[in-house]
N, C-alpha and C. Protein backbone atom coordinates (compact mmCIF):
# COMPACT_ATOMS: atom_id res chain seq x y z
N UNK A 1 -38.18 -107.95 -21.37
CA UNK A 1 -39.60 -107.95 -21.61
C UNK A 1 -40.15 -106.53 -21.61
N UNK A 2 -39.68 -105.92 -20.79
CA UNK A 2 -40.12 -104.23 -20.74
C UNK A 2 -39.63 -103.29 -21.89
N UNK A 3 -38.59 -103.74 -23.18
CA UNK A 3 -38.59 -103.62 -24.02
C UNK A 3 -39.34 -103.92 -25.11
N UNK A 4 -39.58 -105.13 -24.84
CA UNK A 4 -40.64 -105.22 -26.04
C UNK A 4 -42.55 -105.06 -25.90
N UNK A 5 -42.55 -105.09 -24.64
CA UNK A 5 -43.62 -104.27 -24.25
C UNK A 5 -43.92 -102.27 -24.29
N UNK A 6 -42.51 -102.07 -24.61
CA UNK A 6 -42.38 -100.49 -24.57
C UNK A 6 -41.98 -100.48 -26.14
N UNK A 7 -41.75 -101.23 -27.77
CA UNK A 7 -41.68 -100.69 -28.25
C UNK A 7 -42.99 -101.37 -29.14
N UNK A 8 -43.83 -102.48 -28.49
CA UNK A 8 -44.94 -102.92 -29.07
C UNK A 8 -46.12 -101.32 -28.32
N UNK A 9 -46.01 -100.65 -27.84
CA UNK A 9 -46.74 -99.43 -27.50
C UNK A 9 -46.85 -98.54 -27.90
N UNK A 10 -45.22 -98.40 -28.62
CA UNK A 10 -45.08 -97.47 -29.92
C UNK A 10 -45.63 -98.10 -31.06
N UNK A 11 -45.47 -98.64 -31.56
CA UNK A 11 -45.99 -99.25 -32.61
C UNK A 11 -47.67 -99.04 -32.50
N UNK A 12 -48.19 -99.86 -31.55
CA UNK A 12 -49.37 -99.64 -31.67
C UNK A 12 -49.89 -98.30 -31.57
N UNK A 13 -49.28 -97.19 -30.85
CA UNK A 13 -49.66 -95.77 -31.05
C UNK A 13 -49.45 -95.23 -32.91
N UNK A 14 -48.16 -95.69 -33.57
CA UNK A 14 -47.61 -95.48 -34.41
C UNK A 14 -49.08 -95.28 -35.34
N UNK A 15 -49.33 -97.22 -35.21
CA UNK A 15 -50.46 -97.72 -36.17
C UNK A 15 -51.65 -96.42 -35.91
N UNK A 16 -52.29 -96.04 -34.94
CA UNK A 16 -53.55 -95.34 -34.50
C UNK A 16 -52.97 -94.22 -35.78
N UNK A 17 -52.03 -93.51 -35.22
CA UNK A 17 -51.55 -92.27 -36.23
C UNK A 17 -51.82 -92.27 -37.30
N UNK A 18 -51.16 -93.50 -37.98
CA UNK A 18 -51.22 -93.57 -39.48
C UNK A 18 -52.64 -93.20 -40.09
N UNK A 19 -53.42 -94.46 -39.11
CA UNK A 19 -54.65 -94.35 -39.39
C UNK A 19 -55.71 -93.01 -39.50
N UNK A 20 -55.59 -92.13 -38.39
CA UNK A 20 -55.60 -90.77 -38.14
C UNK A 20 -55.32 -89.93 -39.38
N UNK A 21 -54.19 -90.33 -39.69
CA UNK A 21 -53.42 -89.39 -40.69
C UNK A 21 -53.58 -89.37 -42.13
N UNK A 22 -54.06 -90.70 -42.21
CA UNK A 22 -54.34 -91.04 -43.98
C UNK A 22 -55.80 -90.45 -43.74
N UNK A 23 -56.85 -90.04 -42.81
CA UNK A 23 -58.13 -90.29 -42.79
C UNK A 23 -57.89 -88.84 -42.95
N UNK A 24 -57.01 -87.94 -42.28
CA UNK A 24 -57.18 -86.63 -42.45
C UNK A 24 -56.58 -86.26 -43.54
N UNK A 25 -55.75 -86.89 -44.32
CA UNK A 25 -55.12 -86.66 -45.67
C UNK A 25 -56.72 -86.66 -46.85
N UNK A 26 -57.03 -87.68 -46.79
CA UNK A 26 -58.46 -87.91 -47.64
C UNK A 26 -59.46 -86.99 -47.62
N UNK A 27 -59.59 -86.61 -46.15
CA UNK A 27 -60.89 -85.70 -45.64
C UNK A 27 -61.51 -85.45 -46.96
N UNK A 28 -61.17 -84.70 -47.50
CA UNK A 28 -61.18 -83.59 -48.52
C UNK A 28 -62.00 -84.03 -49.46
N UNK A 29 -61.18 -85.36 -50.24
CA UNK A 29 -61.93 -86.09 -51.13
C UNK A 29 -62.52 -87.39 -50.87
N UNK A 30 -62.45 -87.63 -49.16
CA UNK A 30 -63.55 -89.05 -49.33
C UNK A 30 -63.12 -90.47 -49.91
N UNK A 31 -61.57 -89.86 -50.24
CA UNK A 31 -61.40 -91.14 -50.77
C UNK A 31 -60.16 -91.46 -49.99
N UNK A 32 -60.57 -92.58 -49.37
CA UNK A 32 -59.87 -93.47 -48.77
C UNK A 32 -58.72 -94.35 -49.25
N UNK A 33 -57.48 -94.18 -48.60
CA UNK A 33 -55.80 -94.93 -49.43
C UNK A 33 -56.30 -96.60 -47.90
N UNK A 34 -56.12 -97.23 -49.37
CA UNK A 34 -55.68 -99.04 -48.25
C UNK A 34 -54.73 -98.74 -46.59
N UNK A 35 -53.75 -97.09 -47.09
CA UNK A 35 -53.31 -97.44 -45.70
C UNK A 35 -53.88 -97.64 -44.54
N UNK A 36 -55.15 -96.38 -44.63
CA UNK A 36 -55.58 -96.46 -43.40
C UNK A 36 -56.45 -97.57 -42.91
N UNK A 37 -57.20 -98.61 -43.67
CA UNK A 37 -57.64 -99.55 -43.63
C UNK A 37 -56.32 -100.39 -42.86
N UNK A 38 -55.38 -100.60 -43.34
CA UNK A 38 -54.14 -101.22 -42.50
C UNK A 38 -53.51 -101.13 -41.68
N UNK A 39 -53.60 -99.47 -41.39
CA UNK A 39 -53.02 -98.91 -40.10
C UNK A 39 -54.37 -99.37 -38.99
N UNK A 40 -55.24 -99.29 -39.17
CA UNK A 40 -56.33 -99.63 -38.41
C UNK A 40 -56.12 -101.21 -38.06
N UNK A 41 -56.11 -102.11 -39.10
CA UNK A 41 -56.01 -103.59 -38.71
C UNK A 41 -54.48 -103.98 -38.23
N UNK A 42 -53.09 -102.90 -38.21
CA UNK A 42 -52.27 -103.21 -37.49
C UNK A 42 -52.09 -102.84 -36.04
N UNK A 43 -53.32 -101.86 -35.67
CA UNK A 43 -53.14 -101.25 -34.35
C UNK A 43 -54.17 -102.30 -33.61
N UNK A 44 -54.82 -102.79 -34.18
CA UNK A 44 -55.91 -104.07 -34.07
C UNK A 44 -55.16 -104.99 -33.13
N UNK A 45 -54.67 -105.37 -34.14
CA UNK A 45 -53.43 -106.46 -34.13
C UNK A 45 -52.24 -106.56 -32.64
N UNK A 46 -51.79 -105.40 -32.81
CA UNK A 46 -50.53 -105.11 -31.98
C UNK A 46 -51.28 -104.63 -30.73
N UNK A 47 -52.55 -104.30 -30.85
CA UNK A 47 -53.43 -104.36 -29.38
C UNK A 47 -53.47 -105.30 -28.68
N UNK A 48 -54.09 -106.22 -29.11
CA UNK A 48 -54.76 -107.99 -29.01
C UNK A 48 -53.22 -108.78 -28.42
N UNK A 49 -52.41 -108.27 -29.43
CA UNK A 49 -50.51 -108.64 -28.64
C UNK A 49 -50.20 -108.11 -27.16
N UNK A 50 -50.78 -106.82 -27.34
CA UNK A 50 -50.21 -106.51 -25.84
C UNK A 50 -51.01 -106.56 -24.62
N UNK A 51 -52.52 -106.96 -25.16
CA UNK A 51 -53.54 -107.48 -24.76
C UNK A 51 -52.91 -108.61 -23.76
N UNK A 52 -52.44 -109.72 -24.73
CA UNK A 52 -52.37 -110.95 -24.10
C UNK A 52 -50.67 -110.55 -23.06
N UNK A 53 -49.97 -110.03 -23.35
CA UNK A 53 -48.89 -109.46 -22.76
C UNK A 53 -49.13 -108.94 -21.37
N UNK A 54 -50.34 -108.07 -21.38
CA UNK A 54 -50.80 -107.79 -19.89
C UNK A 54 -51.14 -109.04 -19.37
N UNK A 55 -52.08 -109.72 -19.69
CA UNK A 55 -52.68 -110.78 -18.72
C UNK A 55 -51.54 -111.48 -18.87
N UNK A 56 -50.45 -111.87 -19.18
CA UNK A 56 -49.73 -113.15 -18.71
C UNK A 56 -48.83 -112.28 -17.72
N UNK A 57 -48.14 -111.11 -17.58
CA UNK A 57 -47.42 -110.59 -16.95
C UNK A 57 -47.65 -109.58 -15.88
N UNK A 58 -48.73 -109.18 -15.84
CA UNK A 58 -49.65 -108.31 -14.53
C UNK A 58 -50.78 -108.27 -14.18
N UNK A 59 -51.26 -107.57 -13.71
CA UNK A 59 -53.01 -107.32 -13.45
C UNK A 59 -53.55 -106.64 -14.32
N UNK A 60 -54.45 -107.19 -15.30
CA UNK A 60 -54.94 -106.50 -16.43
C UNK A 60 -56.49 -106.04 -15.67
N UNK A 61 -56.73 -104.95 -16.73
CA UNK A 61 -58.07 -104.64 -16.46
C UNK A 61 -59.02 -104.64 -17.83
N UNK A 62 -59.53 -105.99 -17.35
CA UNK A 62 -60.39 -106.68 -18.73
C UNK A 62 -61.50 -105.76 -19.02
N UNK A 63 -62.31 -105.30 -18.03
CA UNK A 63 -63.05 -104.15 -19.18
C UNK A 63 -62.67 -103.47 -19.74
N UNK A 64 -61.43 -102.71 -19.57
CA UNK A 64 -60.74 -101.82 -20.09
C UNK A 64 -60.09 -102.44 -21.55
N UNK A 65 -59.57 -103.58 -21.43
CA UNK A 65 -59.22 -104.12 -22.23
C UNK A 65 -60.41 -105.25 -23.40
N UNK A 66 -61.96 -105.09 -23.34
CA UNK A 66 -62.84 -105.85 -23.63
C UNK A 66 -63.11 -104.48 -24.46
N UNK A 67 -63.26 -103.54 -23.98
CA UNK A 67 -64.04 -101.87 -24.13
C UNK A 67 -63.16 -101.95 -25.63
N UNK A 68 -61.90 -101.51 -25.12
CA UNK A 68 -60.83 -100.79 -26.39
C UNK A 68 -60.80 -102.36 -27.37
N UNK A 69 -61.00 -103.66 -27.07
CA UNK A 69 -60.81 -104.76 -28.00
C UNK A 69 -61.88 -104.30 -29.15
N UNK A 70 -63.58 -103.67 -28.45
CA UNK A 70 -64.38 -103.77 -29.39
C UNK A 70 -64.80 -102.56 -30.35
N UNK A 71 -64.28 -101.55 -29.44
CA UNK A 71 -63.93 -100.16 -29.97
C UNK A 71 -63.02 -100.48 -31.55
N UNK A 72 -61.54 -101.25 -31.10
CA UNK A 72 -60.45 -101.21 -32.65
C UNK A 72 -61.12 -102.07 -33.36
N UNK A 73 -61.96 -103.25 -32.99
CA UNK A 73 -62.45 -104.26 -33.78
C UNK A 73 -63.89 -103.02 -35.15
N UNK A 74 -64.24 -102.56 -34.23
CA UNK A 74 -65.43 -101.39 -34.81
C UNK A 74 -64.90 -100.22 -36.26
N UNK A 75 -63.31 -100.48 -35.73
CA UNK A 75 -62.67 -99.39 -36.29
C UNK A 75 -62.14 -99.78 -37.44
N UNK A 76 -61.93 -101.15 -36.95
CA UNK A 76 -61.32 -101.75 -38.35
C UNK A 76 -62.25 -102.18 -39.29
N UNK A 77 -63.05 -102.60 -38.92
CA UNK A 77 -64.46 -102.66 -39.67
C UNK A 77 -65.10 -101.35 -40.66
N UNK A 78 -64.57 -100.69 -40.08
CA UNK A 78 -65.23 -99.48 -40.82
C UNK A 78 -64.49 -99.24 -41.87
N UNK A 79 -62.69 -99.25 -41.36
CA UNK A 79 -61.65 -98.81 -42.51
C UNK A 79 -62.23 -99.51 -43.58
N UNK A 80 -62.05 -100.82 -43.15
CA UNK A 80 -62.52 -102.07 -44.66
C UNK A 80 -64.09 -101.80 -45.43
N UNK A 81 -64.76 -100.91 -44.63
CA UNK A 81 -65.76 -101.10 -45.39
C UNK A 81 -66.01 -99.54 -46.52
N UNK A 82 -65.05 -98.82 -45.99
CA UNK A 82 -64.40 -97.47 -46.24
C UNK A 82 -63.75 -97.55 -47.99
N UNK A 83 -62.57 -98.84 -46.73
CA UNK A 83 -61.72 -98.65 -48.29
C UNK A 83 -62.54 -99.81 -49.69
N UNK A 84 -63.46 -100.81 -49.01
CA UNK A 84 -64.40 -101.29 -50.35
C UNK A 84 -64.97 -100.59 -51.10
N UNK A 85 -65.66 -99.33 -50.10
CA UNK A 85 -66.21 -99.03 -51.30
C UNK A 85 -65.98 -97.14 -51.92
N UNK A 86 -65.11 -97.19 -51.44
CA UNK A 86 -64.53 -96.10 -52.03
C UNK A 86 -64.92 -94.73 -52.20
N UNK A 87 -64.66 -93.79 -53.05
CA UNK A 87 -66.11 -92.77 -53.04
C UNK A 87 -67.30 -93.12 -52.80
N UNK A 88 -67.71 -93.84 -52.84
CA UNK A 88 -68.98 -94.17 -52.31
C UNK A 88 -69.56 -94.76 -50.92
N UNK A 89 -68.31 -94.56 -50.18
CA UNK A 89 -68.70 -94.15 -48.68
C UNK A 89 -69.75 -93.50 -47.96
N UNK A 90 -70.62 -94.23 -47.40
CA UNK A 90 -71.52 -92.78 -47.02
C UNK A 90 -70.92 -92.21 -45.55
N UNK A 91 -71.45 -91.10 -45.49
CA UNK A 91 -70.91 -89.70 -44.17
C UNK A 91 -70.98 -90.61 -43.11
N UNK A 92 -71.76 -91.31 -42.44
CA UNK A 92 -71.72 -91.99 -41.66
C UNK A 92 -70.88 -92.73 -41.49
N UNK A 93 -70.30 -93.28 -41.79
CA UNK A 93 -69.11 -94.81 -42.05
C UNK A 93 -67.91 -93.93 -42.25
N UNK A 94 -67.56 -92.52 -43.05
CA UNK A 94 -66.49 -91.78 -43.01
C UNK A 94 -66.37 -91.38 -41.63
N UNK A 95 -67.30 -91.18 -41.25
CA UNK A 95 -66.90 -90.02 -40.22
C UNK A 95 -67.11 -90.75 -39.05
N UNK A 96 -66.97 -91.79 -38.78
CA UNK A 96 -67.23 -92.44 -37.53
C UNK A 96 -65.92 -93.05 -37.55
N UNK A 97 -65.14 -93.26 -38.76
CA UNK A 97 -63.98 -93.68 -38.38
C UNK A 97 -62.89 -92.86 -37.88
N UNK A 98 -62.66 -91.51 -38.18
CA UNK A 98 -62.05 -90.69 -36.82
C UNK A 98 -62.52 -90.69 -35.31
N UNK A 99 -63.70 -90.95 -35.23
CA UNK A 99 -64.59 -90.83 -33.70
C UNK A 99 -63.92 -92.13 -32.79
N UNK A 100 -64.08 -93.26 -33.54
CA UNK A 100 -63.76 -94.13 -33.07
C UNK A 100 -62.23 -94.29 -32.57
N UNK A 101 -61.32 -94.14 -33.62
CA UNK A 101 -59.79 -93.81 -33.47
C UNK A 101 -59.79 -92.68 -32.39
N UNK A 102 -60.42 -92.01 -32.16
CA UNK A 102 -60.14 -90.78 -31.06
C UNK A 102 -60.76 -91.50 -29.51
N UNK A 103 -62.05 -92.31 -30.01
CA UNK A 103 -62.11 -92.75 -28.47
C UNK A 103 -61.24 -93.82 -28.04
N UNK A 104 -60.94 -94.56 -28.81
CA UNK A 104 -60.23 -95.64 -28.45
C UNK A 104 -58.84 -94.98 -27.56
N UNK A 105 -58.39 -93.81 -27.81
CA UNK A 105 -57.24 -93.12 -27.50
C UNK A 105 -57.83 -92.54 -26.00
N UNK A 106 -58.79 -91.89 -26.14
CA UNK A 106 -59.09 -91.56 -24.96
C UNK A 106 -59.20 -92.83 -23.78
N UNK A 107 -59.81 -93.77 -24.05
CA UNK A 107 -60.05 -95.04 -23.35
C UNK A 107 -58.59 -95.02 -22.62
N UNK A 108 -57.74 -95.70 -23.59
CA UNK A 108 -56.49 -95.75 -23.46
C UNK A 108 -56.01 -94.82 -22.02
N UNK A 109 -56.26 -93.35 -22.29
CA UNK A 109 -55.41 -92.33 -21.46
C UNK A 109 -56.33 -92.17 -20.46
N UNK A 110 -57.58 -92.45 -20.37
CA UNK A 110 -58.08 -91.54 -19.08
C UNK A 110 -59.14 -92.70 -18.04
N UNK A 111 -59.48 -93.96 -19.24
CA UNK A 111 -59.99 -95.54 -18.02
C UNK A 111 -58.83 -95.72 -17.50
């Protein structure tokens, strides 16, 4: 079990990256690749997994885990609404989707 709890952690770090990474690949031109929309809804995903992984197997800490649920839910929301509409993103909705990916990380390392 401590295996697949240790490589569902990578993964979900993996996913944050991608997401990170396609967003800083674009910077430039604003235009958003489907990955990062996906890397966002797989780190979503593989959260909510290890989510339920804590509470069946230790002492979870549900705000902590309520906080970062609504933080990636926010994040993924944005990718999708990013990658709909394409150049025509406004600054706001671009740029809140690094903010968010960065707090969610902080949450992570320092609640």
């Amino acid at each position: 079990m401590s295996f697949l709890f240790s490589l569902l952690v990578v993964l979900h770090l993996l996913s944050w990256a991608v997401a990170l990474g396609t967003w800083v690949g674009a910077a430039r031109t604003r235009t958003p690749s489907p990955g990062m929309a996906h890397g966002l809804a797989g780190a979503f995903v593989i959260g909510l997994i290890l989510a339920a992984l804590v509470s069946i197997t230790g002492d979870p800490n549900h705000m902590k885990l309520g906080i970062k649920g609504l933080v990636g839910l926010i994040a993924v929301v944005l990718g999708y609404i990013a990658n709909a509409k394409q150049e025509r993103t406004s600054p706001a909705v671009w740029f809140s989707i690094p903010l968010v990916i960065v707090l969610n990380v902080v949450i992570a390392v320092f609640v």
